[in-house]
C-alpha atoms as a PDB file:
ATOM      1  CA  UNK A   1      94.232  64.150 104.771  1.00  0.00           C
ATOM      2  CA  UNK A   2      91.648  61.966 106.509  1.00  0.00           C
ATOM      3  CA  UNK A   3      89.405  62.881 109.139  1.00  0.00           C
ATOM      4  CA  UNK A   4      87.059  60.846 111.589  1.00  0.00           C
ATOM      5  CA  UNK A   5      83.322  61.479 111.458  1.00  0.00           C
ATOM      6  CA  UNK A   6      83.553  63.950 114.680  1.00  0.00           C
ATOM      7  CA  UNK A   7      86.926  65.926 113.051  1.00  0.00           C
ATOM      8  CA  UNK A   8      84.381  66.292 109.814  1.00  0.00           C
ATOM      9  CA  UNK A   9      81.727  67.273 111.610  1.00  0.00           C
ATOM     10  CA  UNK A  10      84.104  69.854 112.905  1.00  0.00           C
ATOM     11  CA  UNK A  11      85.187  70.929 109.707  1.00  0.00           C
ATOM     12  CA  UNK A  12      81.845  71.281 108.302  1.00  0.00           C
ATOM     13  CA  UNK A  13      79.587  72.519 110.518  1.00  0.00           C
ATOM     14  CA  UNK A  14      77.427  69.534 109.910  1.00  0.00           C
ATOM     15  CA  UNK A  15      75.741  67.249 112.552  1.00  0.00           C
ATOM     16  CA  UNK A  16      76.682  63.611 112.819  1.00  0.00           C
ATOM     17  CA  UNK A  17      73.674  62.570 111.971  1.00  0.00           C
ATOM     18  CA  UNK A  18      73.774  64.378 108.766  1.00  0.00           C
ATOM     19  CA  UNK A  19      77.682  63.327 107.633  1.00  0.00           C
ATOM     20  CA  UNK A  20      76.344  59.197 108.581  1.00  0.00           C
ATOM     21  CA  UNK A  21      73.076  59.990 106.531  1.00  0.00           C
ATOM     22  CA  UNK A  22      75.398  61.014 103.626  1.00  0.00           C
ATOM     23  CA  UNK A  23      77.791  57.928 103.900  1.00  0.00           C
ATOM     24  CA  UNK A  24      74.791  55.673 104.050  1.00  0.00           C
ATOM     25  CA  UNK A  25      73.156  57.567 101.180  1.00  0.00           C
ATOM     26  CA  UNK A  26      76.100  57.557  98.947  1.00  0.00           C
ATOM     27  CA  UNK A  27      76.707  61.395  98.576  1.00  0.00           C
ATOM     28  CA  UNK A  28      80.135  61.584 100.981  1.00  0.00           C
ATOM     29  CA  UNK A  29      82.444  58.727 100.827  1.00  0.00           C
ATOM     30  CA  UNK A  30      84.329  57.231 103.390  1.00  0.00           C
ATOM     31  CA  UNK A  31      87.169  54.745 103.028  1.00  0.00           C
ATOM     32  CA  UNK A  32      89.018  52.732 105.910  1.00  0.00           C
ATOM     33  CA  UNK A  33      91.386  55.384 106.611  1.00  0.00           C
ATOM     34  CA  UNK A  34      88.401  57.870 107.212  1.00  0.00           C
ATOM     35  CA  UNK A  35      86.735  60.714 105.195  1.00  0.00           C
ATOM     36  CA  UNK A  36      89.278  62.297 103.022  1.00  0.00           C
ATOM     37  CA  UNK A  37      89.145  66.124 103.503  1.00  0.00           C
ATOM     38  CA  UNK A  38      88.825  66.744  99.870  1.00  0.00           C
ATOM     39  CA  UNK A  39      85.576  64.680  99.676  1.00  0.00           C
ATOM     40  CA  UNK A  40      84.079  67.031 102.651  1.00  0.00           C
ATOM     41  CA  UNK A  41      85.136  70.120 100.441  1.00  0.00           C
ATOM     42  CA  UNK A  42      83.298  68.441  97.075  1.00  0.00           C
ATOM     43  CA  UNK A  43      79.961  67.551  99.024  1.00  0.00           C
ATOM     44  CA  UNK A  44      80.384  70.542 101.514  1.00  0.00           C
ATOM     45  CA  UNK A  45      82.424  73.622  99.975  1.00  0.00           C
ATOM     46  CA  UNK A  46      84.913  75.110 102.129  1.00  0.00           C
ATOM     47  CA  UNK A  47      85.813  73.851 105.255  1.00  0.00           C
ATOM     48  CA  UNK A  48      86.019  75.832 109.151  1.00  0.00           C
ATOM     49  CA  UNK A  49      88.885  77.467 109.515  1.00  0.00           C
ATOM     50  CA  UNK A  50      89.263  76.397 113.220  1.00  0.00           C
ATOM     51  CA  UNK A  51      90.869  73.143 113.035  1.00  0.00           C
ATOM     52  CA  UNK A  52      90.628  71.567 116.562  1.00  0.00           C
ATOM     53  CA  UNK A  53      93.820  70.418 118.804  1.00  0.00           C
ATOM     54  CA  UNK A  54      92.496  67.113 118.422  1.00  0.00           C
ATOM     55  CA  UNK A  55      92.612  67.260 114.319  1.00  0.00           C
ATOM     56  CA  UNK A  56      96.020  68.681 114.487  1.00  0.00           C
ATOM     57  CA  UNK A  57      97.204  65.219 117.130  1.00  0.00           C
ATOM     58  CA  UNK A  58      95.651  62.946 114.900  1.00  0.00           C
ATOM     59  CA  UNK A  59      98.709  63.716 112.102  1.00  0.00           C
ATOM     60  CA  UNK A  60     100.438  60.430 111.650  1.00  0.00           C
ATOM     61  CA  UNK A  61     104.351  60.794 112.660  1.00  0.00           C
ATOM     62  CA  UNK A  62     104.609  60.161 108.499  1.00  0.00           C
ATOM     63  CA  UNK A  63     102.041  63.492 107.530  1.00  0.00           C
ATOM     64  CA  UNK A  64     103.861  65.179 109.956  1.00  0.00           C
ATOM     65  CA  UNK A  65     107.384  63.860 108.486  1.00  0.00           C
ATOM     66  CA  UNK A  66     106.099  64.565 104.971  1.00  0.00           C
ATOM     67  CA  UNK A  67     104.793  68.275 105.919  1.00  0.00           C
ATOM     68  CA  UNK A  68     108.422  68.863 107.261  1.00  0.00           C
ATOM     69  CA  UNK A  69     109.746  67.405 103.835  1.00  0.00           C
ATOM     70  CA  UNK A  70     107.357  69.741 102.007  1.00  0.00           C
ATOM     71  CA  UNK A  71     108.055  72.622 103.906  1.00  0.00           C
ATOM     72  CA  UNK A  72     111.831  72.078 103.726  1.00  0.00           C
ATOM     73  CA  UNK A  73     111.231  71.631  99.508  1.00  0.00           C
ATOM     74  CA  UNK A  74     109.170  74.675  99.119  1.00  0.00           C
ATOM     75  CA  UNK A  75     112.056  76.641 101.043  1.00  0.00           C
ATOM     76  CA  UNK A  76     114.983  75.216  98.720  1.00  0.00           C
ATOM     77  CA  UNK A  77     113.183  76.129  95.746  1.00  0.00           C
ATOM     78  CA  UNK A  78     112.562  79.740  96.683  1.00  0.00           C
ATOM     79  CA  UNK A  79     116.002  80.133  97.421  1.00  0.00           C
ATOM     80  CA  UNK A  80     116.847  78.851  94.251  1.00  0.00           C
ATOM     81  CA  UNK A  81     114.429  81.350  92.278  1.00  0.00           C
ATOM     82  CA  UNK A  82     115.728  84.378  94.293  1.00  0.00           C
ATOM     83  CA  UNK A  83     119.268  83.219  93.207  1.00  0.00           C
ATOM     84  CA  UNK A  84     118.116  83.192  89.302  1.00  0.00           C
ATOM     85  CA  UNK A  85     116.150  86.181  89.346  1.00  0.00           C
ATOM     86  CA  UNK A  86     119.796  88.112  90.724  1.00  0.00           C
ATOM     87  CA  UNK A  87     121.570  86.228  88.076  1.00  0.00           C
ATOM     88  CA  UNK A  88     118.834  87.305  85.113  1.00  0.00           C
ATOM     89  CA  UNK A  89     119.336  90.927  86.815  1.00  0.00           C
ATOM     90  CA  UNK A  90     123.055  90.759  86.466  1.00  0.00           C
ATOM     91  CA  UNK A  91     122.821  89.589  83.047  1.00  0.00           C
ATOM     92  CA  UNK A  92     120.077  92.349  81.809  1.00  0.00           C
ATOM     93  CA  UNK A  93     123.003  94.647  83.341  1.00  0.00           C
ATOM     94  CA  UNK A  94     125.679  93.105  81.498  1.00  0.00           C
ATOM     95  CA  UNK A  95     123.479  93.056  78.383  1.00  0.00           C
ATOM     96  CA  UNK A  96     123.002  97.180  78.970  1.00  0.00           C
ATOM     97  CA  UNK A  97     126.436  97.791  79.249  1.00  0.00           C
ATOM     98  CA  UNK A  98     127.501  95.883  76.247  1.00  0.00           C
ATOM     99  CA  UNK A  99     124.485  97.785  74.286  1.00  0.00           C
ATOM    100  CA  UNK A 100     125.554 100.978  75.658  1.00  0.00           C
ATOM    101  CA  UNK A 101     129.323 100.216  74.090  1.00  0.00           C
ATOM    102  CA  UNK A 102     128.026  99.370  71.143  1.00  0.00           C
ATOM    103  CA  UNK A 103     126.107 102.352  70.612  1.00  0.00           C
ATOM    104  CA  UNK A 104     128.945 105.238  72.057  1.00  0.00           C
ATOM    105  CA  UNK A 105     131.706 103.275  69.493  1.00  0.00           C
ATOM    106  CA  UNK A 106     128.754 103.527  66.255  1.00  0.00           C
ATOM    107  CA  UNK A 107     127.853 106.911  67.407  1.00  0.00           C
ATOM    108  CA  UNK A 108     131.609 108.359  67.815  1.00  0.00           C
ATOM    109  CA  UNK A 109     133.142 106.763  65.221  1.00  0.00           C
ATOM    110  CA  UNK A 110     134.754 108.470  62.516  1.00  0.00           C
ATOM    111  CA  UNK A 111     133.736 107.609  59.428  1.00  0.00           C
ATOM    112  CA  UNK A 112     135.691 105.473  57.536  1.00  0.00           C
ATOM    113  CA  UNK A 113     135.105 106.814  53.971  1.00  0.00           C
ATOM    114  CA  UNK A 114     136.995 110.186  54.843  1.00  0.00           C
ATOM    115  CA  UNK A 115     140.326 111.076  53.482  1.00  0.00           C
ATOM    116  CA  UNK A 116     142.444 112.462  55.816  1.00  0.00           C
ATOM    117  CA  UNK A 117     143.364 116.125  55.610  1.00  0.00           C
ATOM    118  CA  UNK A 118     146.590 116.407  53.750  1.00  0.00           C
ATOM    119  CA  UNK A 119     148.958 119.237  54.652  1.00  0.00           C
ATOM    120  CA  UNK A 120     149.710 122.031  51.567  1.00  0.00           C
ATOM    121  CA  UNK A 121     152.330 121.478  49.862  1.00  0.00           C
ATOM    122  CA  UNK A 122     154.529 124.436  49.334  1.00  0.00           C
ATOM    123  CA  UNK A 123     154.408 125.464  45.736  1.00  0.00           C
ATOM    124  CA  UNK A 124     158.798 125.551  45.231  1.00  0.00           C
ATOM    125  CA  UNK A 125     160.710 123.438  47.098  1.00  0.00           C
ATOM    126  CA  UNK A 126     163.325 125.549  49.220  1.00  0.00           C
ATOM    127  CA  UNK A 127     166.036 123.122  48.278  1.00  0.00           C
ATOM    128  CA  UNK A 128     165.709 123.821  44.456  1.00  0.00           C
ATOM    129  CA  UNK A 129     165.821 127.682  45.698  1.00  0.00           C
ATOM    130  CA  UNK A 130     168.849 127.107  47.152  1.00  0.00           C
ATOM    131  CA  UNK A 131     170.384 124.822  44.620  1.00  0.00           C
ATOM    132  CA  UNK A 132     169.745 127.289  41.156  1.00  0.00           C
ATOM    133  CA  UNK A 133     168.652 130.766  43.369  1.00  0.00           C
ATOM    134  CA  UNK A 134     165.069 132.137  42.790  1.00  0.00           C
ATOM    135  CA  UNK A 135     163.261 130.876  40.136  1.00  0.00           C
ATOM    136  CA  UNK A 136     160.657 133.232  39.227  1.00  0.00           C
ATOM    137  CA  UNK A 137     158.322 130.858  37.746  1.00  0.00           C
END
């Protein structure tokens, strides 16, 4: 953003005198559109936190259109990060479930290399017994 000589001497603490010395000397540049606020930081450090009324009127109807843009931007995009940080949620759930399957049908599983139990099988068959009467044998 650019600033006037009196918004920078604002920002900076700095007399007039001072901020023209610098232009004239070469250490702070100006350009048409003013002294950009970045420059005041470089030559300067940080700037006043109290920005005057007057600063805050001199915002072009585009700065303040851009701002709004900005603003607008920033607020779409952390909507859409709260969105994907539910949906990487849901799918770490989904992921635990499907892990927690997996491990109750490897851990209860019978295992496959068992023969089954076989029932005994009667040493004479009752049908022969009746058939030729008891064989003693």
């Amino acid at each position: 953003m650019y600033v006037t000589i009196q918004q920078a001497t604002k920002l900076t603490g700095k007399s007039r005198a001072t901020i023209t010395r610098h232009i004239s000397s070469g250490k702070l540049s100006k350009t048409d559109k003013g002294i950009d606020t970045a420059e005041l930081m470089r030559v300067y450090g940080a700037l006043i936190d109290t920005l005057d009324a007057s600063l805050n009127d001199s915002m072009t109807t585009h700065d303040a259109s851009q701002m709004h843009q900005n603003n607008a931007l920033i607020d779409s995009l952390k909507a859409q990060i709260e969105l994907l940080k539910d949906q990487v949620a849901d799918i770490k759930t989904d992921r635990d479930n499907w892990r927690n399957q997996a491990t109750m049908l490897l851990t209860h599983q019978p295992e496959l290399h068992q023969e089954p139990p076989q029932a005994e099988q009667p040493t004479r068959s009752l049908l022969l017994e009746r058939l030729f009467g008891k064989h003693n044998g």
